[in-house]
PDB file of N, CA and C in Angstrom:
ATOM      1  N   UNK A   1      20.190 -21.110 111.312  1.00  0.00           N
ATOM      2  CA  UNK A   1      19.966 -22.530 111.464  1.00  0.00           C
ATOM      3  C   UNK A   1      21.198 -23.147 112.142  1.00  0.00           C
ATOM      4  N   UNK A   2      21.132 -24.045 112.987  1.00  0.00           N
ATOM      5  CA  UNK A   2      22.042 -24.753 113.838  1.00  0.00           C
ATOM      6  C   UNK A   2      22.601 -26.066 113.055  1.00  0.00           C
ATOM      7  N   UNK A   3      23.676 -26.415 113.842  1.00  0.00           N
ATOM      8  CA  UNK A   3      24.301 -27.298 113.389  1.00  0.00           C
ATOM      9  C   UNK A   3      23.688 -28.744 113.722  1.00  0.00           C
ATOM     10  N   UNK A   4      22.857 -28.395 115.273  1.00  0.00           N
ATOM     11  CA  UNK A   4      21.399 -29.587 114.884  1.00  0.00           C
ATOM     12  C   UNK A   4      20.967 -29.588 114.064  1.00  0.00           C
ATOM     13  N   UNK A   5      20.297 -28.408 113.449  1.00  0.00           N
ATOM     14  CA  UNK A   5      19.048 -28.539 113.162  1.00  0.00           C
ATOM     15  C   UNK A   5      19.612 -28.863 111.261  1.00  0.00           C
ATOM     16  N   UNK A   6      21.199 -28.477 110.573  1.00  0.00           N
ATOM     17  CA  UNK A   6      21.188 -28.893 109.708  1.00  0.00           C
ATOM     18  C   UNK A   6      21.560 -30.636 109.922  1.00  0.00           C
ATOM     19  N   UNK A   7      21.944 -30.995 111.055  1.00  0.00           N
ATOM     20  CA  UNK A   7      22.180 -32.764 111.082  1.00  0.00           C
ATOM     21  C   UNK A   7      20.802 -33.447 110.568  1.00  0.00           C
ATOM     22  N   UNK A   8      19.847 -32.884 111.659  1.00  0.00           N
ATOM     23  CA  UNK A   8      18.371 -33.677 111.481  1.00  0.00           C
ATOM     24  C   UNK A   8      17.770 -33.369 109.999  1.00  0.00           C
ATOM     25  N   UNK A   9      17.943 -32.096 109.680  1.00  0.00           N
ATOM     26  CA  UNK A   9      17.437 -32.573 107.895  1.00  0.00           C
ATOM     27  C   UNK A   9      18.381 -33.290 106.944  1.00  0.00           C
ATOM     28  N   UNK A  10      19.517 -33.409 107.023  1.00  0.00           N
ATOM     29  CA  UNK A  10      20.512 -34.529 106.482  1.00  0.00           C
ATOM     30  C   UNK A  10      19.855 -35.385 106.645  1.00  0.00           C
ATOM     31  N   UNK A  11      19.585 -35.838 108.215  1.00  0.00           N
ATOM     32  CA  UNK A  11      18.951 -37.212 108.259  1.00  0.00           C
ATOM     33  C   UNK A  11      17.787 -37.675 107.832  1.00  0.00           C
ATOM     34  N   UNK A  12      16.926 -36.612 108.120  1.00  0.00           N
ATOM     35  CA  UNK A  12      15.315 -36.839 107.155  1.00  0.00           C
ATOM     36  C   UNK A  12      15.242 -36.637 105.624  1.00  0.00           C
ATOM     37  N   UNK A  13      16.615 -36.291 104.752  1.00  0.00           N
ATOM     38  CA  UNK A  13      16.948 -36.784 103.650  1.00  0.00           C
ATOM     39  C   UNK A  13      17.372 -37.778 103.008  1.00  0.00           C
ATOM     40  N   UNK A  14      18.415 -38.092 103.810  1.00  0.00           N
ATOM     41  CA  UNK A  14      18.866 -39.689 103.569  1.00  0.00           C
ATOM     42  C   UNK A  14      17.641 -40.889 103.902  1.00  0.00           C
ATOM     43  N   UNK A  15      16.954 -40.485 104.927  1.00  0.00           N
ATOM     44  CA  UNK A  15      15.892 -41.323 104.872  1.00  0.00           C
ATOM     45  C   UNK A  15      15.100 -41.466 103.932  1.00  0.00           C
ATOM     46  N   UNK A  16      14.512 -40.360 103.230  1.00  0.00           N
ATOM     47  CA  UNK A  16      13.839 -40.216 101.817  1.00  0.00           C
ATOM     48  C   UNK A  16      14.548 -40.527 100.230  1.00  0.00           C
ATOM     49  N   UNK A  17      15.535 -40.239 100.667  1.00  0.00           N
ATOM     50  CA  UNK A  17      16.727 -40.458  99.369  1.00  0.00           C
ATOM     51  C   UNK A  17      16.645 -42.103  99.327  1.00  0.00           C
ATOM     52  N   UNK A  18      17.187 -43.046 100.510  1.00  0.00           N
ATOM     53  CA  UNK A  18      17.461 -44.427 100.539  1.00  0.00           C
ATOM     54  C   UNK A  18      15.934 -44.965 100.330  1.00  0.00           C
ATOM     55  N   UNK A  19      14.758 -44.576 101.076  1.00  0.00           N
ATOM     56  CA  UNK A  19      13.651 -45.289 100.331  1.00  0.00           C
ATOM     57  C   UNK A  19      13.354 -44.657  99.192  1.00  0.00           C
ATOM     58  N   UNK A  20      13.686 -43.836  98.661  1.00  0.00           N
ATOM     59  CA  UNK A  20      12.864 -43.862  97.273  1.00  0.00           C
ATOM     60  C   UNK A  20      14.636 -44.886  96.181  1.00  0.00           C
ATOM     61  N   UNK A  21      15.727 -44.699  97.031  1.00  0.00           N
ATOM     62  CA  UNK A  21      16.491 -45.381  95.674  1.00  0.00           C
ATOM     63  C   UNK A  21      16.157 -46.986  95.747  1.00  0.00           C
ATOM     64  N   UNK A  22      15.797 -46.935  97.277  1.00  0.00           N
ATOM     65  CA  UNK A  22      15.575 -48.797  96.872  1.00  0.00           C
ATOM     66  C   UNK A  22      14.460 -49.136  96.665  1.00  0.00           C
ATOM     67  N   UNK A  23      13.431 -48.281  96.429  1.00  0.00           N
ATOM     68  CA  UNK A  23      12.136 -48.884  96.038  1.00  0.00           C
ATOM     69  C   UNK A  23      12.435 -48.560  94.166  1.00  0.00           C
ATOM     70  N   UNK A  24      13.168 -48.077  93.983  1.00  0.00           N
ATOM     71  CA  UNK A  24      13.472 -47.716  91.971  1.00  0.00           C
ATOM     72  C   UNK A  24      14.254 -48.630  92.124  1.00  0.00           C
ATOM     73  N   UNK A  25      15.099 -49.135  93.278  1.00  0.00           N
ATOM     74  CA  UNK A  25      16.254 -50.472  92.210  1.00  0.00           C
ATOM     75  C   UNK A  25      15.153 -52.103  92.431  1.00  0.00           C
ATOM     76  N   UNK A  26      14.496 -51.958  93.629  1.00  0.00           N
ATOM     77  CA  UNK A  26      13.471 -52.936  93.541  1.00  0.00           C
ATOM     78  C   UNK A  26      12.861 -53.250  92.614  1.00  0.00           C
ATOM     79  N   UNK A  27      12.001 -52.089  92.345  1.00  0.00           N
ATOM     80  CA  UNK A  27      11.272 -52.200  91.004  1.00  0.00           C
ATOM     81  C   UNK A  27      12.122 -52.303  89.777  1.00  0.00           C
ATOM     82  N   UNK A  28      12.625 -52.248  89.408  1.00  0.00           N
ATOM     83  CA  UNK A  28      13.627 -52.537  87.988  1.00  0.00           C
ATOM     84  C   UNK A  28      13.990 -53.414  88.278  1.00  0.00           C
ATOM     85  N   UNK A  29      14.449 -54.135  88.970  1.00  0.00           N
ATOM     86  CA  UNK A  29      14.750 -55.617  89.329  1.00  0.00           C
ATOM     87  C   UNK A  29      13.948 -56.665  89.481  1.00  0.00           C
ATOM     88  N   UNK A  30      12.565 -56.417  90.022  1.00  0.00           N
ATOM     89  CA  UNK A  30      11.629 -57.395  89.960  1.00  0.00           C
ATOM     90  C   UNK A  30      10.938 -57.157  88.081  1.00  0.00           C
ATOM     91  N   UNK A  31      10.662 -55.799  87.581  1.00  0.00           N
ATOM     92  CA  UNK A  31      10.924 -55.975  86.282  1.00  0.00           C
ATOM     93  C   UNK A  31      11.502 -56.554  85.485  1.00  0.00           C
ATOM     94  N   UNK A  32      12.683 -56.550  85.596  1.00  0.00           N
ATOM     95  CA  UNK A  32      13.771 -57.296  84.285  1.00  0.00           C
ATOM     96  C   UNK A  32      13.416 -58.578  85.173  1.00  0.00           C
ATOM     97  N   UNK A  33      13.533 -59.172  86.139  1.00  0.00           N
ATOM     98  CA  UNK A  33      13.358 -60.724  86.457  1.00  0.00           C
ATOM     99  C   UNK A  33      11.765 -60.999  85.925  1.00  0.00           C
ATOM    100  N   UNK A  34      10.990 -60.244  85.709  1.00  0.00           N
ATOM    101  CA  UNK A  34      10.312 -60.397  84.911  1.00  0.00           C
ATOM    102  C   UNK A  34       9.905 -61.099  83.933  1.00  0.00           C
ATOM    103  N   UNK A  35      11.099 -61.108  83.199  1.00  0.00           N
ATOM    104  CA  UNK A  35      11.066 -61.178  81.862  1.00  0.00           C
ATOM    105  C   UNK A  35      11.195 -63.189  81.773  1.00  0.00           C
ATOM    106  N   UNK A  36      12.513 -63.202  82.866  1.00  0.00           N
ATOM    107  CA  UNK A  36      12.858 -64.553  82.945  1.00  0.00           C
ATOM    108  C   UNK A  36      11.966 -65.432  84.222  1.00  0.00           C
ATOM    109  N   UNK A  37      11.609 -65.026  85.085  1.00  0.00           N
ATOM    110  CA  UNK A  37      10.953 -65.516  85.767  1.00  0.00           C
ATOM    111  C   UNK A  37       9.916 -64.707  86.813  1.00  0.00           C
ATOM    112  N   UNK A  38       8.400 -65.239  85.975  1.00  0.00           N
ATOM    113  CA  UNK A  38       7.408 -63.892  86.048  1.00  0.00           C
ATOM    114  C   UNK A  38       7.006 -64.080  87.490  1.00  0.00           C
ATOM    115  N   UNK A  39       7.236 -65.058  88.403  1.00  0.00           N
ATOM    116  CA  UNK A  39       6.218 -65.033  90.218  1.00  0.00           C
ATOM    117  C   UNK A  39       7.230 -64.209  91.257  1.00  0.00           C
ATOM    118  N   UNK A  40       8.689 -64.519  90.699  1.00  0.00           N
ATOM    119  CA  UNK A  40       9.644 -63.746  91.798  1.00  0.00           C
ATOM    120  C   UNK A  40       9.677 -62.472  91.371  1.00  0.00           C
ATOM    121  N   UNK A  41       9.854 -62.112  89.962  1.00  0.00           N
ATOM    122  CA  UNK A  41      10.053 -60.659  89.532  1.00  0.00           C
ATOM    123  C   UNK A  41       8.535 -59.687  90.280  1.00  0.00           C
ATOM    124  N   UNK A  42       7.341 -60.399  89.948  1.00  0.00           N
ATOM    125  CA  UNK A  42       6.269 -59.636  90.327  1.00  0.00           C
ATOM    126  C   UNK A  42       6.236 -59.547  92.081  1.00  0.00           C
ATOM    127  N   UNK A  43       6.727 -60.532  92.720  1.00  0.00           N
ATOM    128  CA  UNK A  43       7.321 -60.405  94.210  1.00  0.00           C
ATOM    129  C   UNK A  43       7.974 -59.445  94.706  1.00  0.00           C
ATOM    130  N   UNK A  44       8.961 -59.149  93.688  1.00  0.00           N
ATOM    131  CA  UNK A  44      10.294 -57.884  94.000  1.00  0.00           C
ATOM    132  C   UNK A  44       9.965 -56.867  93.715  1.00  0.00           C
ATOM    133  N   UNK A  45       8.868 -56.458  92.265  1.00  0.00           N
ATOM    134  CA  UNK A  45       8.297 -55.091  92.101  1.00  0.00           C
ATOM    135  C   UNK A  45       7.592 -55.178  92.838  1.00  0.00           C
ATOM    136  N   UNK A  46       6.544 -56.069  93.696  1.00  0.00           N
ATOM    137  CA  UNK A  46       5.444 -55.362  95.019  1.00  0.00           C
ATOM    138  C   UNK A  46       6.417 -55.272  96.039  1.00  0.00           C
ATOM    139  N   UNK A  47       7.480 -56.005  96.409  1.00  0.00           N
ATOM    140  CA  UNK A  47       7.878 -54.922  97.688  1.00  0.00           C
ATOM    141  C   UNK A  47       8.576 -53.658  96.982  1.00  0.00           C
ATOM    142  N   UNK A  48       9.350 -53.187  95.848  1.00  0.00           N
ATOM    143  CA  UNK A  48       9.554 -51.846  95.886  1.00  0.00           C
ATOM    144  C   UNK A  48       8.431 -51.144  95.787  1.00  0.00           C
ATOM    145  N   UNK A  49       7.310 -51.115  95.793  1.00  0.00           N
ATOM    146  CA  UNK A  49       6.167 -50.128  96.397  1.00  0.00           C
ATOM    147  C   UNK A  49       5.952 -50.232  96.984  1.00  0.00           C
ATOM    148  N   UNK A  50       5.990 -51.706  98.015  1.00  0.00           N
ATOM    149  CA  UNK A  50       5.522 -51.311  99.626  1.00  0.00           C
ATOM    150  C   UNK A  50       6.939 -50.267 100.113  1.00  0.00           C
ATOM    151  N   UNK A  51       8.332 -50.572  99.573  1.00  0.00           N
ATOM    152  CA  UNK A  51       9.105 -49.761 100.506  1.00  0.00           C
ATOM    153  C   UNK A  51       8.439 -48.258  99.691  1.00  0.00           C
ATOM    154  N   UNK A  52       8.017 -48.211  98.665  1.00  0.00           N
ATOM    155  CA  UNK A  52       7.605 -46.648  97.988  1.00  0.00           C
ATOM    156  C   UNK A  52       6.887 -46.035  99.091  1.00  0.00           C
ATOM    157  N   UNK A  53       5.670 -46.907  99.386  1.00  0.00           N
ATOM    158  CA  UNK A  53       4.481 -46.549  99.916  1.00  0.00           C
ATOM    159  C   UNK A  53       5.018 -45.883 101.671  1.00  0.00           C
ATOM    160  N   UNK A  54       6.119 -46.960 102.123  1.00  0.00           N
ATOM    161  CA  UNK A  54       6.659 -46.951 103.723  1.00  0.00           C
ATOM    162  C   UNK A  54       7.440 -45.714 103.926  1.00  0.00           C
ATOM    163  N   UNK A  55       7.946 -45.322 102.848  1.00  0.00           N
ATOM    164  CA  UNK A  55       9.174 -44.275 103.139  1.00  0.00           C
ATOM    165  C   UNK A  55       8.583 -43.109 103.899  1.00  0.00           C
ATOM    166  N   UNK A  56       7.357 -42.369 103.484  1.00  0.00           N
ATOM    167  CA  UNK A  56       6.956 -41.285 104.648  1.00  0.00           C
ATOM    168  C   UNK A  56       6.909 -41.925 105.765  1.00  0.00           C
ATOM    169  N   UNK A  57       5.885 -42.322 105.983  1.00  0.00           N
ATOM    170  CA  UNK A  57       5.671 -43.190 107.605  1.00  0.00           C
ATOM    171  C   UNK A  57       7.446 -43.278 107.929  1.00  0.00           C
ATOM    172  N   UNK A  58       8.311 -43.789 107.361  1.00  0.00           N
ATOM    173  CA  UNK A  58       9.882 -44.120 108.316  1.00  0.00           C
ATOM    174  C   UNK A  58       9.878 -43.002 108.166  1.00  0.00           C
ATOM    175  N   UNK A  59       9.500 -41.504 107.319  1.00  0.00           N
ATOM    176  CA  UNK A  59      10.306 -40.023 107.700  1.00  0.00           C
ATOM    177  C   UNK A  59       9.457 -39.528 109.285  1.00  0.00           C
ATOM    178  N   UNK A  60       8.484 -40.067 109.366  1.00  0.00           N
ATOM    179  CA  UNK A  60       7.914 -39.530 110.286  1.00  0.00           C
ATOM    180  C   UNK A  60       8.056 -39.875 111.672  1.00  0.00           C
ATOM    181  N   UNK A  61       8.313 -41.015 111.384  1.00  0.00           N
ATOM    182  CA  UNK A  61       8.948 -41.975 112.934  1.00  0.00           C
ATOM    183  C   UNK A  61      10.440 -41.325 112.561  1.00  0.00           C
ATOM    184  N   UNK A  62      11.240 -40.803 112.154  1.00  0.00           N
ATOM    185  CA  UNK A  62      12.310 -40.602 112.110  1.00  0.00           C
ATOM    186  C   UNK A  62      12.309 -39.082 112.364  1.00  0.00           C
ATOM    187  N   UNK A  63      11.142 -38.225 112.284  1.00  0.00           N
ATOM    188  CA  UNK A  63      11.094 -36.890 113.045  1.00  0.00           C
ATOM    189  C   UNK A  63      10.853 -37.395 114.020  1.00  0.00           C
ATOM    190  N   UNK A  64      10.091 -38.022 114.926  1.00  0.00           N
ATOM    191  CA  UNK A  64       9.625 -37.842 115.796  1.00  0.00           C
ATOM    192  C   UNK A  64      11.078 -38.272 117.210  1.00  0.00           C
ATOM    193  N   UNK A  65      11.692 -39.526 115.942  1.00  0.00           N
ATOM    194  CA  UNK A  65      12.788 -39.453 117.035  1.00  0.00           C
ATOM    195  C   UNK A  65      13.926 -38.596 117.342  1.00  0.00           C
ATOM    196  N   UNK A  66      14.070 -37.496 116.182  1.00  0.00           N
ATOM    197  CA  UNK A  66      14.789 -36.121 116.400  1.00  0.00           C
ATOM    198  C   UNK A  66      14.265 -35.510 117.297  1.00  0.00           C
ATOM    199  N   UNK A  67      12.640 -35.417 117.305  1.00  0.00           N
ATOM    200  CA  UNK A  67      12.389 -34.624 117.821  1.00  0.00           C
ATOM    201  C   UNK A  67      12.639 -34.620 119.639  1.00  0.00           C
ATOM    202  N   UNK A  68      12.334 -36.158 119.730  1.00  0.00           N
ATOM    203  CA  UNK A  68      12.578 -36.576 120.862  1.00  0.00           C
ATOM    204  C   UNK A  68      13.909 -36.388 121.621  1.00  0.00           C
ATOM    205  N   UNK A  69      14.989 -36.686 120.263  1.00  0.00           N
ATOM    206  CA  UNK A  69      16.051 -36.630 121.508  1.00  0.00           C
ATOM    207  C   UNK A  69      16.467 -35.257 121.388  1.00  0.00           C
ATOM    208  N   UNK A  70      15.882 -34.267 120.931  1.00  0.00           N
ATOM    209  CA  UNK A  70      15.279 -32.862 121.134  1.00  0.00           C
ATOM    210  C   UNK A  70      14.915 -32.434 122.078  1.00  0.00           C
ATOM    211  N   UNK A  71      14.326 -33.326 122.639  1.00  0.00           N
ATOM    212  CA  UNK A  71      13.291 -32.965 124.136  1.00  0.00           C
ATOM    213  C   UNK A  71      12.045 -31.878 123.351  1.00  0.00           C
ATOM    214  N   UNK A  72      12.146 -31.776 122.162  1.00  0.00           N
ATOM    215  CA  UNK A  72      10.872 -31.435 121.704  1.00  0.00           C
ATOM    216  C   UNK A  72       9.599 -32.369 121.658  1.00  0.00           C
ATOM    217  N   UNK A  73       9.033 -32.103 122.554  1.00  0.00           N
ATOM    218  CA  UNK A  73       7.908 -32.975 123.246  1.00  0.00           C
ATOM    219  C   UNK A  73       6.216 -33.337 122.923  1.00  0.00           C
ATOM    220  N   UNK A  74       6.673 -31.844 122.311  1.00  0.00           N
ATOM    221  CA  UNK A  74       4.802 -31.195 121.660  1.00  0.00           C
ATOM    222  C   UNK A  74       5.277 -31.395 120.505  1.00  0.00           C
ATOM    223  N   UNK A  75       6.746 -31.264 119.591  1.00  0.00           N
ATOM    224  CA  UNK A  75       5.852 -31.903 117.689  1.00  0.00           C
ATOM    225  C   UNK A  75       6.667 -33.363 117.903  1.00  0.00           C
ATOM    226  N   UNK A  76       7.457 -34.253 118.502  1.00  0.00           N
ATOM    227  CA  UNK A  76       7.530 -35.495 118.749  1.00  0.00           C
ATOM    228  C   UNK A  76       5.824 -35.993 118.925  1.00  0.00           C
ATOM    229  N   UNK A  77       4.826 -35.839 119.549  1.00  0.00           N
ATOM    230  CA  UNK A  77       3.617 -36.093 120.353  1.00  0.00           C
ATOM    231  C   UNK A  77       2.835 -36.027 118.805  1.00  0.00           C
ATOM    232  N   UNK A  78       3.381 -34.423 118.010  1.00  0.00           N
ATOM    233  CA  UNK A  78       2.464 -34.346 116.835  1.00  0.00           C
ATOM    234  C   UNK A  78       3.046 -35.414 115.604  1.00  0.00           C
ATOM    235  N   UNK A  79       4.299 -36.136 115.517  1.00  0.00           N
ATOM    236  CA  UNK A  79       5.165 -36.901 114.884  1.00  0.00           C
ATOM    237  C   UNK A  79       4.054 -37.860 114.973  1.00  0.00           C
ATOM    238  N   UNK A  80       4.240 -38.330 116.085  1.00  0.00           N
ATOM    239  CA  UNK A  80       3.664 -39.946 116.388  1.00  0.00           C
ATOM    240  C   UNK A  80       1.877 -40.128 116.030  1.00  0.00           C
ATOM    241  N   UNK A  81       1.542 -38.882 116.824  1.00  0.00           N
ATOM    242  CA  UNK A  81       0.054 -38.802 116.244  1.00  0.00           C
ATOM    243  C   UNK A  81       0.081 -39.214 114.765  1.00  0.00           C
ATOM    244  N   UNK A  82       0.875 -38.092 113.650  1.00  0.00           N
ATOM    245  CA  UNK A  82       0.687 -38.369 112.159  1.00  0.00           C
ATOM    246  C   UNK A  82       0.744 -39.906 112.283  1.00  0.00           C
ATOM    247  N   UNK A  83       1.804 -40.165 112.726  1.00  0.00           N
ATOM    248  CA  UNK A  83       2.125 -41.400 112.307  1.00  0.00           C
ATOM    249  C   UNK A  83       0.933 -42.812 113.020  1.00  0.00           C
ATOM    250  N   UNK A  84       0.241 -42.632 113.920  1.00  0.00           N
ATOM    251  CA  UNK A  84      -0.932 -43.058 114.228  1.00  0.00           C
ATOM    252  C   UNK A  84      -2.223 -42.742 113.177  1.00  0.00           C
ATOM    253  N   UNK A  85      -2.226 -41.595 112.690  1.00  0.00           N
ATOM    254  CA  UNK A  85      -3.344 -41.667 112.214  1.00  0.00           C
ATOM    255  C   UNK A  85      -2.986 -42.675 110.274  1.00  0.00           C
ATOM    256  N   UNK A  86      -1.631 -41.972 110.299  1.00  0.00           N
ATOM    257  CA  UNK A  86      -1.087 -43.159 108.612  1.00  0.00           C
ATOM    258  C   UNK A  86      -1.785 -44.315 108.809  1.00  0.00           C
ATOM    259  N   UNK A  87      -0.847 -45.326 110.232  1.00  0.00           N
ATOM    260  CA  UNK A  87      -0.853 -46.389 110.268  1.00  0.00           C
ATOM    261  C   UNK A  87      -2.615 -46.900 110.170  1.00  0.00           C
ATOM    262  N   UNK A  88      -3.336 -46.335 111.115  1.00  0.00           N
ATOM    263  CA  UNK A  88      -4.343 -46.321 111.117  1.00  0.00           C
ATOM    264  C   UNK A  88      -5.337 -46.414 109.871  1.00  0.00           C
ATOM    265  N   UNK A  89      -5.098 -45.969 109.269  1.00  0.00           N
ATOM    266  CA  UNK A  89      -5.572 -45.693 107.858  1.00  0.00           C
ATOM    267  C   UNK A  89      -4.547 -47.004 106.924  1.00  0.00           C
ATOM    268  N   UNK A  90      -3.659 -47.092 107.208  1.00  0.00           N
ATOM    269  CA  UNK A  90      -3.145 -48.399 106.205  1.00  0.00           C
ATOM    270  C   UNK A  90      -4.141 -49.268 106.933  1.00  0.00           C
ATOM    271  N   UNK A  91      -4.132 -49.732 108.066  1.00  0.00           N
ATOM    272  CA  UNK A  91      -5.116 -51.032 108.310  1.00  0.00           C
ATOM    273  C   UNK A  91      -6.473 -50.862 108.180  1.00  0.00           C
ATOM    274  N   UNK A  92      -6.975 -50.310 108.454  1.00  0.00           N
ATOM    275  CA  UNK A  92      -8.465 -49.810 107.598  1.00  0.00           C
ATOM    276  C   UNK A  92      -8.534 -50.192 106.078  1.00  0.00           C
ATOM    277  N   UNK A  93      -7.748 -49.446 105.279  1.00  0.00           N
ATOM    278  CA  UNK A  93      -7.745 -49.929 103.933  1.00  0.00           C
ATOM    279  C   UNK A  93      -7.570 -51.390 103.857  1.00  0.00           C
ATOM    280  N   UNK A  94      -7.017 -51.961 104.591  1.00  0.00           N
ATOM    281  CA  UNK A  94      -6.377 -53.659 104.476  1.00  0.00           C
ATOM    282  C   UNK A  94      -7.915 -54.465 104.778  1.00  0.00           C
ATOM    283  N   UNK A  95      -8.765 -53.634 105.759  1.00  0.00           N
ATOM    284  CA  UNK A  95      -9.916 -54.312 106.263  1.00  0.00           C
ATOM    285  C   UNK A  95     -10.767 -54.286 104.940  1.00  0.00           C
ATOM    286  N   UNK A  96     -11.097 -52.920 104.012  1.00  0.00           N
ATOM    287  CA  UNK A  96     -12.192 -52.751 103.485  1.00  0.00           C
ATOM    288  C   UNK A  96     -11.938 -53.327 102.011  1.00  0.00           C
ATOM    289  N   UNK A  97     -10.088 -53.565 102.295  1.00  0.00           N
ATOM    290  CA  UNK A  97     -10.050 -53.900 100.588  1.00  0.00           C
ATOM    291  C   UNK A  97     -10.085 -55.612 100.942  1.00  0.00           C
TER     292      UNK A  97
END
């Protein structure tokens, strides 16, 4: 394994590491505000699950831009696809719910 190729999984860790820690300090924070004031606390726990929910989709736009400045062309192409068919599927659900 290369000294790329260990940079880019550093980086597609820290990407997963930072959304999942700020969607757990979100949520515990819109929790305990909770307690004292229930419309902002329930505000702050729904965005730490939207960032819960976002964190693949940013790992995937975040391969795709390794991959890119990779000049890997064919799984950048397969990056973006995933990430077309996610997005795709989040707005669909937004339509039917």
């Amino acid at each position: 394994m290369s000294r790329q190729d260990i940079a880019a999984d550093r980086v597609l860790a820290l990407t997963l590491r930072a959304g999942a820690y700020t969607s757990f300090a979100l949520i515990v924070a819109g929790l305990v505000l909770q307690i004292f004031v229930s419309g902002l606390g329930t505000k702050i726990t729904s965005l730490g699950v939207i960032v819960l929910l976002a964190t693949p989709a940013l790992r995937v736009l975040v391969a795709a831009l390794q991959f890119l400045r990779e000049r890997d062309f064919k799984f950048a192409l397969v990056s973006l696809a995933v990430l077309s068919i996610v997005t795709l599927a989040y707005f669909l659900g937004i339509q039917i719910g």
